[in-house]
Protein backbone atom coordinates (compact mmCIF):
# COMPACT_ATOMS: atom_id res chain seq x y z
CA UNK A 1 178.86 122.62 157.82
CA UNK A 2 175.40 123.85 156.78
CA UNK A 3 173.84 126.33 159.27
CA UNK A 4 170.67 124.93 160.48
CA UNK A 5 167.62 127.50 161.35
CA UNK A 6 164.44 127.10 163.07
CA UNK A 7 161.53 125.35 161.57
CA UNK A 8 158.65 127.33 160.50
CA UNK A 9 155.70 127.57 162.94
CA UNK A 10 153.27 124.86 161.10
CA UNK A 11 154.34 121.71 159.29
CA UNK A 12 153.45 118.25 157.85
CA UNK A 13 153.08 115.44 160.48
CA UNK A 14 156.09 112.95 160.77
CA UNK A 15 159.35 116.18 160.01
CA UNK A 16 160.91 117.09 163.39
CA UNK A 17 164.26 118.18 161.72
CA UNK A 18 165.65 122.01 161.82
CA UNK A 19 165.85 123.77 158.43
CA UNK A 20 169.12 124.65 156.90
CA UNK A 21 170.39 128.01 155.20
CA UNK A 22 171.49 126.71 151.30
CA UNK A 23 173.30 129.09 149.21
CA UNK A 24 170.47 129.71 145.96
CA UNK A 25 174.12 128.97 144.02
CA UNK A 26 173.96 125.44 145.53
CA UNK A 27 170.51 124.51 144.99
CA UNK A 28 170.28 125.72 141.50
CA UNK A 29 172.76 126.41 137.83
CA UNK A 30 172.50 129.74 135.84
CA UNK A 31 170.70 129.64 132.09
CA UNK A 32 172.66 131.34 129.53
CA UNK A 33 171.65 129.70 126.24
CA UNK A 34 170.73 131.88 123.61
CA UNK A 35 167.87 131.76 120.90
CA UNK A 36 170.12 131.79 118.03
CA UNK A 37 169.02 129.39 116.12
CA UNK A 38 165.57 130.67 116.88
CA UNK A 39 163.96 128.24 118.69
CA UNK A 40 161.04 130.08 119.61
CA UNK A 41 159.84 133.50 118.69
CA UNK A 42 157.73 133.77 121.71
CA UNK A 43 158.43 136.83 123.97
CA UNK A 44 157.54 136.46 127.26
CA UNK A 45 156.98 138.72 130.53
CA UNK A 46 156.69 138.49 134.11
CA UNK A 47 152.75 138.63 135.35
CA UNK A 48 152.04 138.57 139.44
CA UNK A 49 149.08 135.80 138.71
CA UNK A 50 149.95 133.84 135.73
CA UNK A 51 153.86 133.52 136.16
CA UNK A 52 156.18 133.69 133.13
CA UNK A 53 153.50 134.65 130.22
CA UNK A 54 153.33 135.92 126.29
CA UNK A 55 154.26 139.58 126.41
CA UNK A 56 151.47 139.67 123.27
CA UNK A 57 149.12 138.40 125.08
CA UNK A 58 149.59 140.72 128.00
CA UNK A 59 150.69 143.63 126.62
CA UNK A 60 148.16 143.05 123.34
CA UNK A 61 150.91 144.24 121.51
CA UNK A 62 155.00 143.22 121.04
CA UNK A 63 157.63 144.93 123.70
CA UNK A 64 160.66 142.84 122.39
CA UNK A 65 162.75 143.27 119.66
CA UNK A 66 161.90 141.61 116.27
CA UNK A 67 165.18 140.05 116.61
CA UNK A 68 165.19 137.39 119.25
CA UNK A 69 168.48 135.69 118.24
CA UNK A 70 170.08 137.36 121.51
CA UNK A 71 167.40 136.79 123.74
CA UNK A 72 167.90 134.00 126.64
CA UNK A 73 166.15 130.62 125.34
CA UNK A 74 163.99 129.87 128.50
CA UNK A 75 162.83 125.94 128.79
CA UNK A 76 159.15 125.00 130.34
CA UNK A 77 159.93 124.62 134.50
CA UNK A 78 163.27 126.95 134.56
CA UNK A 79 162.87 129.97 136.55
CA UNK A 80 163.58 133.92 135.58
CA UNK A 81 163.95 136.70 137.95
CA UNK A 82 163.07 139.63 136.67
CA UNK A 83 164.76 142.94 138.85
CA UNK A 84 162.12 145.55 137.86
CA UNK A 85 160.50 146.75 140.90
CA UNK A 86 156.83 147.78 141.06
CA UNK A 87 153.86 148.02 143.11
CA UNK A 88 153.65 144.69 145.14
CA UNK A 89 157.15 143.70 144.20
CA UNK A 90 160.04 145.80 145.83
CA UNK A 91 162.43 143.52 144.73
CA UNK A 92 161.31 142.34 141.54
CA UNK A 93 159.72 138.75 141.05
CA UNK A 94 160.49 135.73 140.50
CA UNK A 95 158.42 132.91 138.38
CA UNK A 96 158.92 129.38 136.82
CA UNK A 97 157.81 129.00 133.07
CA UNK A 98 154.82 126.84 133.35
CA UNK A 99 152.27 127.96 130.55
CA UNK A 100 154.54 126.88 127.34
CA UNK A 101 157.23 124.55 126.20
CA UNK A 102 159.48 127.47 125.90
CA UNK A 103 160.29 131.17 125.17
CA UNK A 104 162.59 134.05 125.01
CA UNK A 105 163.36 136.66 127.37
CA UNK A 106 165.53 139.83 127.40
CA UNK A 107 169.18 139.08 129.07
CA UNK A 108 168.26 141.54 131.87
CA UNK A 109 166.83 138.55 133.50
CA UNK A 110 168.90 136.30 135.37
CA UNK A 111 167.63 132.60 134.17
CA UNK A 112 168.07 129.51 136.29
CA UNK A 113 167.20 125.73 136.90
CA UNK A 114 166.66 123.63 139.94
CA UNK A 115 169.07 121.30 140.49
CA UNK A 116 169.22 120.41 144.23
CA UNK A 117 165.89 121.36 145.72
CA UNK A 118 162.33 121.04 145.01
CA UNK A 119 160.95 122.68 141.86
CA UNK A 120 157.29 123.55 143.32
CA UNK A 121 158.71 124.19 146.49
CA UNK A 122 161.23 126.72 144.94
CA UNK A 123 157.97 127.91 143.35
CA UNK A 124 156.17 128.70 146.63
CA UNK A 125 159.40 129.86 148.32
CA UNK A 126 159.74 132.82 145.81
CA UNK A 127 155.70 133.30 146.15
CA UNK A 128 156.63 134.84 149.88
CA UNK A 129 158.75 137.72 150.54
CA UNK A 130 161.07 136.05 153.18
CA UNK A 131 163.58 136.30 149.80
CA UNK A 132 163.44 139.76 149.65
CA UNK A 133 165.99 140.39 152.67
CA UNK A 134 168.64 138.27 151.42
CA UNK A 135 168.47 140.39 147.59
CA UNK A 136 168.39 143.53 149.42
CA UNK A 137 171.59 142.52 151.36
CA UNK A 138 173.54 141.44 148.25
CA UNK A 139 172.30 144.10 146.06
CA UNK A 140 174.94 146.83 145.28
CA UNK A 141 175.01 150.46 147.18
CA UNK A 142 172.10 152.51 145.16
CA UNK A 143 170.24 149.38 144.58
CA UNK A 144 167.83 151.42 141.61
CA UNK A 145 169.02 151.72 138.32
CA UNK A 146 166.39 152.88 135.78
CA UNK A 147 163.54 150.85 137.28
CA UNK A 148 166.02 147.78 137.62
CA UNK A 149 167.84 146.71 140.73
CA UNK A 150 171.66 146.70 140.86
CA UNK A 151 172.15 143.07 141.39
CA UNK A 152 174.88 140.92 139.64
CA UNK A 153 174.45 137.50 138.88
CA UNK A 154 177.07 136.24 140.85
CA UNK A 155 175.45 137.82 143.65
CA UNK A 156 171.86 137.29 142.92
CA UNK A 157 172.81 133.46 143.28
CA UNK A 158 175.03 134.08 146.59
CA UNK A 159 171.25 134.41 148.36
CA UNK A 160 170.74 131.91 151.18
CA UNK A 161 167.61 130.36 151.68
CA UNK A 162 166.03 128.96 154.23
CA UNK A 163 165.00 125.23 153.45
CA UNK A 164 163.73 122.15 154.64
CA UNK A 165 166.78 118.99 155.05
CA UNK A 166 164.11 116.68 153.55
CA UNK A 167 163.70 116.47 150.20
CA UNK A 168 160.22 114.19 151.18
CA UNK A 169 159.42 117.80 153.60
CA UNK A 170 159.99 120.17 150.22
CA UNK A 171 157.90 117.91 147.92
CA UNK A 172 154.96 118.05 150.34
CA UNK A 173 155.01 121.56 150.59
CA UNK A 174 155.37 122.68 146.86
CA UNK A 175 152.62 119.74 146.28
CA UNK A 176 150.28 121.58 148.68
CA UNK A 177 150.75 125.02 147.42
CA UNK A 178 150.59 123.92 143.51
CA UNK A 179 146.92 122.34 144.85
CA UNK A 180 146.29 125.00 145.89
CA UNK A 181 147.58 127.56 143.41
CA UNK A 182 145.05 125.63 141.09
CA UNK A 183 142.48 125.63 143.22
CA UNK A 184 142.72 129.77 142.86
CA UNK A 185 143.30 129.24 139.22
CA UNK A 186 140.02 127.33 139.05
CA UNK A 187 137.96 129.99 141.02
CA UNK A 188 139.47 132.98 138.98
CA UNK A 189 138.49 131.12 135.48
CA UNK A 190 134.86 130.62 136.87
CA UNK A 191 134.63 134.05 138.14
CA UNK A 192 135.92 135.67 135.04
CA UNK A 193 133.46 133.33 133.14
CA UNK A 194 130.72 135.00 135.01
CA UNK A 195 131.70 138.45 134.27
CA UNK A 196 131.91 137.96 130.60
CA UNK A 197 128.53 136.32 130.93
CA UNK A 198 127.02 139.68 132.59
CA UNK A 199 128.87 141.83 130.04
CA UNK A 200 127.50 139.67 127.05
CA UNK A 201 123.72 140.32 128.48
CA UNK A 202 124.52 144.06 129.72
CA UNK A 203 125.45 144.11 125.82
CA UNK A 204 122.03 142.71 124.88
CA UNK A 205 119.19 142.97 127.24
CA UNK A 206 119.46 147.03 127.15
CA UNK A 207 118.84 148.96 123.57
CA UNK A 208 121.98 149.72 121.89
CA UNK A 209 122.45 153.47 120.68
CA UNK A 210 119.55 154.31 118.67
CA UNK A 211 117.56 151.07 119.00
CA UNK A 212 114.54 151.33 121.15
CA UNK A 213 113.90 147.48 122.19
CA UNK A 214 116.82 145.67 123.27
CA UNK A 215 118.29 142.26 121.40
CA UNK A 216 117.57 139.53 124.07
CA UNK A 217 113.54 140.03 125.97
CA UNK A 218 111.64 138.22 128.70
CA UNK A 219 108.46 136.41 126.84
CA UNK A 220 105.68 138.20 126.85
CA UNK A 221 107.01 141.79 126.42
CA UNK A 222 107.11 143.72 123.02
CA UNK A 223 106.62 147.45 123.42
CA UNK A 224 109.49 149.91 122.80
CA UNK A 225 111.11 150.83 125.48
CA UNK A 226 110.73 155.20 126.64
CA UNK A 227 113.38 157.29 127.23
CA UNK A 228 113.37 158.82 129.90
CA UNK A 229 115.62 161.50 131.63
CA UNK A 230 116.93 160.42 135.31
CA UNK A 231 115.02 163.09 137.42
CA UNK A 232 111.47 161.66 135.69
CA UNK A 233 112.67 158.69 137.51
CA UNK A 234 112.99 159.33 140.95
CA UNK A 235 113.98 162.16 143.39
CA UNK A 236 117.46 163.16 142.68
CA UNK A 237 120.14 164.68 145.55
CA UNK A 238 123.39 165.87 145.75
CA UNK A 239 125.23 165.27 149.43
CA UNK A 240 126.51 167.37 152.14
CA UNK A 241 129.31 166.74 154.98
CA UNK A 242 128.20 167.49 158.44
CA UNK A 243 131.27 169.31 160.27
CA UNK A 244 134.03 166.63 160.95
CA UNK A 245 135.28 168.71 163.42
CA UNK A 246 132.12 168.27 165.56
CA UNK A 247 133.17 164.15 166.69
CA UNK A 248 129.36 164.51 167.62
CA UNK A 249 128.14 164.40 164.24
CA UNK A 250 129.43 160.72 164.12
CA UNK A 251 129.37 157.21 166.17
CA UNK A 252 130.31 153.55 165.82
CA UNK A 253 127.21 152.67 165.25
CA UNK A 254 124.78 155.08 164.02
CA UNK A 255 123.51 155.27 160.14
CA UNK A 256 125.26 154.38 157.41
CA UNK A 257 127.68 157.44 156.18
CA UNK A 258 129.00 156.91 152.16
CA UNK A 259 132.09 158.58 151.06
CA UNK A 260 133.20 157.56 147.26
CA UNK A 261 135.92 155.38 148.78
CA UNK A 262 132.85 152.86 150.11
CA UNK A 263 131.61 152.48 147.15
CA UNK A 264 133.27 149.19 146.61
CA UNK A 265 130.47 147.00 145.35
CA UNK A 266 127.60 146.72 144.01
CA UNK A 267 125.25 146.80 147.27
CA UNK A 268 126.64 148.61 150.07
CA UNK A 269 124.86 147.55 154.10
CA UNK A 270 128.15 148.87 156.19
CA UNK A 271 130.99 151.40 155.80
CA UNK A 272 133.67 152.49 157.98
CA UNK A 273 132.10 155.45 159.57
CA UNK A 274 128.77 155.99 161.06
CA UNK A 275 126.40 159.23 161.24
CA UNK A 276 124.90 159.73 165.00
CA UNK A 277 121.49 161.32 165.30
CA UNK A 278 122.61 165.10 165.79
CA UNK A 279 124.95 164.09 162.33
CA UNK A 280 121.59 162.72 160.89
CA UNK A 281 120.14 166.27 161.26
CA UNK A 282 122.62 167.64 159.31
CA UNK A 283 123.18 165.42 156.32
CA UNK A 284 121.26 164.37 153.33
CA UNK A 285 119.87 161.18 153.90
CA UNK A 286 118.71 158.67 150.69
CA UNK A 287 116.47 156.01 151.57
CA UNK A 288 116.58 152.31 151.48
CA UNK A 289 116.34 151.19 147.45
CA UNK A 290 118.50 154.78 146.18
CA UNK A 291 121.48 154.63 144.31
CA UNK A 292 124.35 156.35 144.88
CA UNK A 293 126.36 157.40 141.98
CA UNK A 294 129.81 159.49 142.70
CA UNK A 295 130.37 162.63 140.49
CA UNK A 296 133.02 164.56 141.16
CA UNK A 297 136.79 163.38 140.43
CA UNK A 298 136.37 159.47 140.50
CA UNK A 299 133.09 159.37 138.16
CA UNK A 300 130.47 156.92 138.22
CA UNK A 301 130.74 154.48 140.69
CA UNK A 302 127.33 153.06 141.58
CA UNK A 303 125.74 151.06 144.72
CA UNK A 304 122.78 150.09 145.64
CA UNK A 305 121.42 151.03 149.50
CA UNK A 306 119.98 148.61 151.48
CA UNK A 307 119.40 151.08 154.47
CA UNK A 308 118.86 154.69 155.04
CA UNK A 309 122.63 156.12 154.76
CA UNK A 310 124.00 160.12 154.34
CA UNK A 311 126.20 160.70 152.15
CA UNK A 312 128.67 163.72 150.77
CA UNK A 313 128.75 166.23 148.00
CA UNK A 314 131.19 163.70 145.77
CA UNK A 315 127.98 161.63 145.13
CA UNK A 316 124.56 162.16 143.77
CA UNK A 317 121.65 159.87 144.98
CA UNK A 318 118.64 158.75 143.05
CA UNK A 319 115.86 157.09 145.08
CA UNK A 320 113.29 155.86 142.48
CA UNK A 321 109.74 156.10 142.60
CA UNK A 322 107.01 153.54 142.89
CA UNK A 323 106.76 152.94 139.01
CA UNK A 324 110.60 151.87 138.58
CA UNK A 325 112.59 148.62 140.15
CA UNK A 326 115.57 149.31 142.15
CA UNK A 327 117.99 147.04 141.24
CA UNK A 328 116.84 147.61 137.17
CA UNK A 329 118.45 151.07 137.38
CA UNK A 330 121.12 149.72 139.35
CA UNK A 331 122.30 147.53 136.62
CA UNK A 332 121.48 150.41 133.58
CA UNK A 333 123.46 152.88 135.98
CA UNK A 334 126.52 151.60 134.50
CA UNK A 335 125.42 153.16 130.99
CA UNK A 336 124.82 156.36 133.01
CA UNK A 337 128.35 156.23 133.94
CA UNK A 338 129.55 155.95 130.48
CA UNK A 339 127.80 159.02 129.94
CA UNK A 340 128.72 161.04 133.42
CA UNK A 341 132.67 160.30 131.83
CA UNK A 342 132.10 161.80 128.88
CA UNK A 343 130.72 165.11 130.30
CA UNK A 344 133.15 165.32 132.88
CA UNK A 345 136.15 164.77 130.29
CA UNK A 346 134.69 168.05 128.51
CA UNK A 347 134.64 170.13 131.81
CA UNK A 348 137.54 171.80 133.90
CA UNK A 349 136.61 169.95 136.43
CA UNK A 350 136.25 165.97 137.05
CA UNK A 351 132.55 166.90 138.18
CA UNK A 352 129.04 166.39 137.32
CA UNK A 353 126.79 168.10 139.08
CA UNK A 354 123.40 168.03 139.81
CA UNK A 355 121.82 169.22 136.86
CA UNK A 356 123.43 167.15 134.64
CA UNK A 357 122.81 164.07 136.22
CA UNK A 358 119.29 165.08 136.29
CA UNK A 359 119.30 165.52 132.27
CA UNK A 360 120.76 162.16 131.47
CA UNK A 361 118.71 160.14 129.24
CA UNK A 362 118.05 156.67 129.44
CA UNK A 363 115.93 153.79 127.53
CA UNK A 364 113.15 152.00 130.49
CA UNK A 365 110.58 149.27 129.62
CA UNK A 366 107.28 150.93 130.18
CA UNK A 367 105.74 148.28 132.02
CA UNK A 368 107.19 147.73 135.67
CA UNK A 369 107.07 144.27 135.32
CA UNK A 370 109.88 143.76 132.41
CA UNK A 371 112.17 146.45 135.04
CA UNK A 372 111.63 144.05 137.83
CA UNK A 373 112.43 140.65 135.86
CA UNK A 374 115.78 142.33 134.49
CA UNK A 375 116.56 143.38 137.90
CA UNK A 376 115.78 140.14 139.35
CA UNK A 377 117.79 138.26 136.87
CA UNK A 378 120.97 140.67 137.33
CA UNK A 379 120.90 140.61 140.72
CA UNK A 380 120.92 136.44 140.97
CA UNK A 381 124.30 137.06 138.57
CA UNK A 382 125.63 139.43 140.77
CA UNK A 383 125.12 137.88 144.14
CA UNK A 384 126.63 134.53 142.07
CA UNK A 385 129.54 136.59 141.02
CA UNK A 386 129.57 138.32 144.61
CA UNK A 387 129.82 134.60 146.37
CA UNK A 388 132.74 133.13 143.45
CA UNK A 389 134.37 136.31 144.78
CA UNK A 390 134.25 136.01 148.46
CA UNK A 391 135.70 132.59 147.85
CA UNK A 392 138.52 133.21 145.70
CA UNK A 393 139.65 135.81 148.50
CA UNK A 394 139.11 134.07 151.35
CA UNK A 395 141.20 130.79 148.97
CA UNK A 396 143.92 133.79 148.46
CA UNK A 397 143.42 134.98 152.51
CA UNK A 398 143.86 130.99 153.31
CA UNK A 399 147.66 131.04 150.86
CA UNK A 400 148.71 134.35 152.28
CA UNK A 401 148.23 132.86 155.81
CA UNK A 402 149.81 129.57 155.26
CA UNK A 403 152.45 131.19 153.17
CA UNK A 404 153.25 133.15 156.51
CA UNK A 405 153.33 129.99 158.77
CA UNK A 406 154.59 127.71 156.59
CA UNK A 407 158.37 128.93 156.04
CA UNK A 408 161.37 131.14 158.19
């Protein structure tokens, strides 16, 4: 008699009926063919987004053997588990080959087929973690062998899972998870179109090394560009850290206080910790329009203030003057960076300090007007990219929450 298990907390209208624990042994038969008469050549590898992939392709370079004969021939919509661990994955993944017809993979995988439950729901089952109790309980004493875990086949496929009675039940919910798994998909090809969009222009509306105008103007503007160092181009600071032993220093909701670790986009209006006025007294403070750029250990990341905010001695702060456009020197800091790498790879250190970020050079339009229509133009790119990327995590924040209601 199969042991039935309580439902999961939400579900489609019109199922009523308890899940069942189902042996993954039952619901599915072991792959063992081999590629020996070389059916494909194509290696493939185990990526968290894109499933069962070409190693070439995400590697950029060939991991398996020349010889393939041995491999496991893997068929498009069979299912490999691959028992590395890593970061994300304690007990190794799980993913169906969707991408290509076939491929091979190394015989450390254990290869299988659906045979008595939903494919997509199978899919979205091994998207969760509820697996990862029942492979920790069947995996042998010492479970870590050399990056892989010590888990025979036979008991890889003596798992239980926990599964819906009706095949109608499974259908809907590997339907509504492969919607929305391409729904993701969709996002993450836009927003990656974007990005290679901003590269491409980075590449062309600034002056390549040695050039003086850049590839790609605004009409209307022809003069070579200056160079310039970074201190002609605004005040330049280096920050302090007002005593955190002194809790009066800081509040919940004072002014903005920037370590490196909220510097996590491109325009910062809120961090984690606050300065109070008696911290305000004793911290550097960069105005509204500065950017912050961190120098010391994790070098050059760059944000934009859109308040007041102090910040500490791991970050240097240029506010610019009158003459220059904010969000123009935003988007060249990232050349700046390049160069803040290079000098700190040369030192003892991971730092540059104040003096040499002063001394960096830099190419600037000489008329304000050409600044502020670059500016303007990255900044309607980046607040695009910005919005593509709030949606695609709040689509992933929607999966992980329905991924946690949806099954026991």
């Amino acid at each position: 008699m199969k042991e039935k298990v309580q439902a999961p907390e939400l579900r489609f209208d019109g199922f009523t009926d308890d899940w069942e624990k189902r042996k993954l042994g039952e619901l599915t038969e072991r792959v063992t063919r081999k590629n020996k008469d070389l059916v494909s050549t194509r290696p493939l590898t185990i990526s968290a987004q894109d499933g069962l992939v070409d190693q070439n392709e995400f590697f950029d370079k060939r991991i398996a053997s020349k010889d393939v004969s041995g491999y496991f021939l893997v068929e498009n919509g069979e299912f490999a588990y691959n028992k590395s661990y890593s970061n994300g994955y304690p007990w190794g993944a799980i993913k169906r080959l969707d991408k290509y017809e076939n491929g091979v993979l190394s015989t450390l995988y254990i290869v299988f087929k659906s045979t008595d439950v939903n494919s997509n729901f199978l899919v979205t089952y091994y998207n969760t973690s509820v697996w990862y109790k029942e492979v920790s309980k069947n995996a042998a004493e010492g479970a870590r062998n050399h990056g892989l875990l010590n888990i025979a086949p036979a008991d890889f496929f003596k798992t239980e899972l926990k599964i819906p009675t009706s095949n109608n039940e499974q259908e809907k919910i590997g339907a509504f998870f492969k919607q929305l798994a391409n729904l993701i998909a969709l996002h993450q090809r836009k927003l990656d179109l974007l990005k290679e969009q901003k590269k491409g222009y980075l590449q062309k509306m600034f002056p390549k090394n040695g050039a003086k105008v850049p590839e790609l103007r605004f009409a209307g503007f022809a003069d070579d560009w200056e160079e310039r160092k970074l201190k002609e181009l605004g005040d330049i600071q280096t920050g302090n850290t007002p005593p955190t032993s002194d809790s009066d220093n800081y509040s919940l909701d004072g002014v903005l206080w920037v370590t490196p670790t909220d510097i996590k986009s491109l325009v910062i209006s809120n961090t984690a910790k606050k300065l109070s006025q008696v911290g305000v007294t004793k911290a550097r403070i960069a105005k509204a329009g500065s950017i912050l750029v961190t120098s010391i250990a994790s070098i050059g990341k760059n944000t934009l203030l859109r308040m007041d905010a102090g910040f500490n001695q791991q970050i240097n702060s240029l506010t610019p003057t009158s003459e220059n456009d904010s969000y123009f020197l935003l988007t060249q800091s990232e050349k700046w960076s390049e160069k803040m790498k290079q000098t700190a790879a040369s030192a003892t250190m991971q730092i540059v300090n104040k003096t040499d970020f002063s001394n960096i050079s830099t190419y600037v339009p000489v008329h304000k007007e050409e600044q502020e229509k670059i500016g303007s133009f990255f900044k309607q790119l980046d607040d695009t990219i910005a919005l593509h990327q709030r949606k695609l995590d709040l689509l992933k924040e929607q999966k992980k929450g329905f991924l946690q209601k949806m099954f026991v």
